[in-house]
C-alpha atoms as a PDB file:
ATOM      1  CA  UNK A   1    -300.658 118.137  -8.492  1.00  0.00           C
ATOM      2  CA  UNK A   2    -301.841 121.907  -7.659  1.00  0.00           C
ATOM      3  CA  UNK A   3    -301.442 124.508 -10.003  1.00  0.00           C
ATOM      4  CA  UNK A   4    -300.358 128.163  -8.638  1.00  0.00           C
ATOM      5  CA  UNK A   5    -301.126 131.154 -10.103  1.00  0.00           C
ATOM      6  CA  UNK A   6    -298.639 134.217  -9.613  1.00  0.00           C
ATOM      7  CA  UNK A   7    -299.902 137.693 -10.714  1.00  0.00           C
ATOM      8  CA  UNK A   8    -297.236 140.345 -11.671  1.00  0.00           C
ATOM      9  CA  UNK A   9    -297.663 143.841 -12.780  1.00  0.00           C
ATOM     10  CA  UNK A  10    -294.985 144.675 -14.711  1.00  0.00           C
ATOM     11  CA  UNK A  11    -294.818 148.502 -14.618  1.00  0.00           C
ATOM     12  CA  UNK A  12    -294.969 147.782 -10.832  1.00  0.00           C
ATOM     13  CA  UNK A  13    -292.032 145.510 -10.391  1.00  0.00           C
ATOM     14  CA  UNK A  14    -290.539 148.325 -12.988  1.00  0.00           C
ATOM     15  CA  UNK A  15    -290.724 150.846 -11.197  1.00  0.00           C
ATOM     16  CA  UNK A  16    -289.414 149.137  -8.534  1.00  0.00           C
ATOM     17  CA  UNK A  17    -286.573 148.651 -10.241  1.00  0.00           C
ATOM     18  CA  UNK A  18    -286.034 152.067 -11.308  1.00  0.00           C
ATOM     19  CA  UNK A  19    -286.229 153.271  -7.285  1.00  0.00           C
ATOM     20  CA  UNK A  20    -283.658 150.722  -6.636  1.00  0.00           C
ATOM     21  CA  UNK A  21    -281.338 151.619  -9.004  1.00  0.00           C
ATOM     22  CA  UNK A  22    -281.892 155.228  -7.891  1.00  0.00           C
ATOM     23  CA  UNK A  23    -281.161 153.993  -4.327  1.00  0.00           C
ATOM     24  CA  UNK A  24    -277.824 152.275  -5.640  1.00  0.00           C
ATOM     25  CA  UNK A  25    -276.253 155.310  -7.081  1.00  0.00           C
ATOM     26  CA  UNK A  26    -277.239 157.250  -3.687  1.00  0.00           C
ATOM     27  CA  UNK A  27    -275.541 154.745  -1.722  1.00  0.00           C
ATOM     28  CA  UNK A  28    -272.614 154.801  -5.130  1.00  0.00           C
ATOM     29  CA  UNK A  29    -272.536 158.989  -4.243  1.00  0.00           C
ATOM     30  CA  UNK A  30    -272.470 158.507  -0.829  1.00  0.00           C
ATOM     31  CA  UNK A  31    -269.077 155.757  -0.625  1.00  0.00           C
ATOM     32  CA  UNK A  32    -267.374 158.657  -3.066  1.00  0.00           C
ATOM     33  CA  UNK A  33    -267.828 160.984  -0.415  1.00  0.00           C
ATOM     34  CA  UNK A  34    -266.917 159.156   2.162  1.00  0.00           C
ATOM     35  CA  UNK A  35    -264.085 157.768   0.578  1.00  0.00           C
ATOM     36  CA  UNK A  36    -262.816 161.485  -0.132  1.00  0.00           C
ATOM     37  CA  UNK A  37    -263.370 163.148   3.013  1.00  0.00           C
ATOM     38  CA  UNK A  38    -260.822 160.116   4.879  1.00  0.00           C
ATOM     39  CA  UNK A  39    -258.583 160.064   2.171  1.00  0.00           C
ATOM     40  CA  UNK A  40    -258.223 163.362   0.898  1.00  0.00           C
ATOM     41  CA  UNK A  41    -256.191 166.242   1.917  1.00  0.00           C
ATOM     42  CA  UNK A  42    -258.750 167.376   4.819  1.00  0.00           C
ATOM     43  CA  UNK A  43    -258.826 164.030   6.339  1.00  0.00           C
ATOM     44  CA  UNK A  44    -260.618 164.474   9.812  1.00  0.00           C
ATOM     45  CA  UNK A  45    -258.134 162.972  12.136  1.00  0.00           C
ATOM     46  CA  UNK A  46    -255.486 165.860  11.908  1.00  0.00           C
ATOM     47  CA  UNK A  47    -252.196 166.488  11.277  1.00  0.00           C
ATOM     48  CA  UNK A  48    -250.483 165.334  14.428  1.00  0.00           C
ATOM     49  CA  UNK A  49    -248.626 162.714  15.821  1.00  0.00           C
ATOM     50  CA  UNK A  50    -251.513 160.926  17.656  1.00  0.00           C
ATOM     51  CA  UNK A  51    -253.544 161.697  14.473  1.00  0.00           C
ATOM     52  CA  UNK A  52    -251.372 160.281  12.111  1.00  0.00           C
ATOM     53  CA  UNK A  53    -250.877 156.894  14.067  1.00  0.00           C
ATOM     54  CA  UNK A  54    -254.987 156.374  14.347  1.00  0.00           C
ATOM     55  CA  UNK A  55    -254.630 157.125  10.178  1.00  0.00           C
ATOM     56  CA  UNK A  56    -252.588 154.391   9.929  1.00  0.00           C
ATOM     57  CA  UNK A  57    -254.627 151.843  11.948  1.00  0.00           C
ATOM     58  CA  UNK A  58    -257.807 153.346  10.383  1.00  0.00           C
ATOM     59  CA  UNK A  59    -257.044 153.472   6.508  1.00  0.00           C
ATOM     60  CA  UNK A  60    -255.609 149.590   7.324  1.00  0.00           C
ATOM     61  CA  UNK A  61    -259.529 148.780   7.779  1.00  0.00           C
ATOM     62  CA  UNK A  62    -260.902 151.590   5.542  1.00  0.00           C
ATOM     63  CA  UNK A  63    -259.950 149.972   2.310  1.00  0.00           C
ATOM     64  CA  UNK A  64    -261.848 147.047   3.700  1.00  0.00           C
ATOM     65  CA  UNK A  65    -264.841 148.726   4.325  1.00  0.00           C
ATOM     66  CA  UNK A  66    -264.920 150.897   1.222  1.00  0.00           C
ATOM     67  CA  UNK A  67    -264.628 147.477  -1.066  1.00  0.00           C
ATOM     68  CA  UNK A  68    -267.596 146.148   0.970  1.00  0.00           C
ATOM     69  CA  UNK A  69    -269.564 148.775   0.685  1.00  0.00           C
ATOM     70  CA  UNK A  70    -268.885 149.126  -3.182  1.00  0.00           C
ATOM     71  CA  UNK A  71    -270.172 145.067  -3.329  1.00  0.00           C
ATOM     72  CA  UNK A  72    -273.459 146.461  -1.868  1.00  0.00           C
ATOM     73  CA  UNK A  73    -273.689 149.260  -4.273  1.00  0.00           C
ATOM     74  CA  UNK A  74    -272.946 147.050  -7.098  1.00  0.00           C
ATOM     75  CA  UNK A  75    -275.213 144.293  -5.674  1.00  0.00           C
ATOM     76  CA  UNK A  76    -278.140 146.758  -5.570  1.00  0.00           C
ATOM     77  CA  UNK A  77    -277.129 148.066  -9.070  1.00  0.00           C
ATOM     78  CA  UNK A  78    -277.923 144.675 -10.058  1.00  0.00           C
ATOM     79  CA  UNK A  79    -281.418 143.588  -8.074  1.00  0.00           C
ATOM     80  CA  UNK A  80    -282.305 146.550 -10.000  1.00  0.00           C
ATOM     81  CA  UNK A  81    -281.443 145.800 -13.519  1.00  0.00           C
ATOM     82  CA  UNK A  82    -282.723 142.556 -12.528  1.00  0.00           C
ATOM     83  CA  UNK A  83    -286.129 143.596 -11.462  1.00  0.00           C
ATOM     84  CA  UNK A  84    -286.232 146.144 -15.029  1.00  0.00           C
ATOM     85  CA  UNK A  85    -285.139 143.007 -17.181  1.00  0.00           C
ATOM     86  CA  UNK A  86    -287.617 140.648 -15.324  1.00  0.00           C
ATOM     87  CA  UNK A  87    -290.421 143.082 -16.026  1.00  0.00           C
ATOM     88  CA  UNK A  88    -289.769 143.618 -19.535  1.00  0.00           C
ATOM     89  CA  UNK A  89    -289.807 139.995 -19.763  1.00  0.00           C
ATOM     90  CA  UNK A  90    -292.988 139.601 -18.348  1.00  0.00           C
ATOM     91  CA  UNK A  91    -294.593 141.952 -20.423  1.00  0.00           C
ATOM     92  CA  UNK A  92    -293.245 140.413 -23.459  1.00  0.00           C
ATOM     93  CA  UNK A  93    -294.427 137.347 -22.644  1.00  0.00           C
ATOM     94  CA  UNK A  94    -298.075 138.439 -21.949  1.00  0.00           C
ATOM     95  CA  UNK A  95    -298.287 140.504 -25.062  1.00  0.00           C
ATOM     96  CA  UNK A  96    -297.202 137.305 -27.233  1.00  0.00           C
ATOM     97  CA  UNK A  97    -299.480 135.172 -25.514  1.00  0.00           C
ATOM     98  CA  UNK A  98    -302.348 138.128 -26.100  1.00  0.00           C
ATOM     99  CA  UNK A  99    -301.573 137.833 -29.960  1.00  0.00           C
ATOM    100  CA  UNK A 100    -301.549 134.105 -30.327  1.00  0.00           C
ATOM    101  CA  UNK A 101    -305.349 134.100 -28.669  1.00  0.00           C
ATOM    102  CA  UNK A 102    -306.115 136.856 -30.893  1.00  0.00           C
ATOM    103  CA  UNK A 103    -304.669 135.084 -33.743  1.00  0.00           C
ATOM    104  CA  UNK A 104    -306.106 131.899 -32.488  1.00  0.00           C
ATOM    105  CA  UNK A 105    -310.090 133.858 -32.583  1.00  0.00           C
END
């Protein structure tokens, strides 16, 4: 049986996690605006009759796409709490075992 070593630098994987969750709520900003410039009153298709029939095939499929695109915002919300938790973790655990061969010495 091998054994296999893994190194981790916490503050790294940290501050990865902190860029991702600044990444999620860029992507989270960006779905808001989207989802207000096709719904709201200024909706780019127009006010006329062709208009108003592609509005009606289009906001059939928006609500689709806006939902899926909230899972990935929420998804990358999480890979970053995730990564912060994991981290912490990690350095937890190394600073206990530092202790117990200090307390060991």
């Amino acid at each position: 049986m091998s054994s296999v070593r893994m190194r981790l630098d916490p503050e790294a994987v940290a501050s990865s996690g902190r860029a991702l969750a600044g990444i999620a709520q860029r992507m989270a900003d960006d779905v808001a605006v989207l989802e207000t410039t096709v719904t709201g009153p200024g909706n780019p298709w127009g006010d006329d009759e062709s208009g108003g029939v592609f509005a009606i095939a289009y906001q059939a499929v928006l609500g689709h796409a806006l939902q899926a695109l909230g899972s990935h915002v929420q998804q990358m919300g999480e890979a970053a709490l995730t990564l912060t938790e994991q981290a912490r973790a990690v350095a937890a655990t190394d600073a206990a075992a530092a202790a117990a061969l200090r307390a060991e010495s």
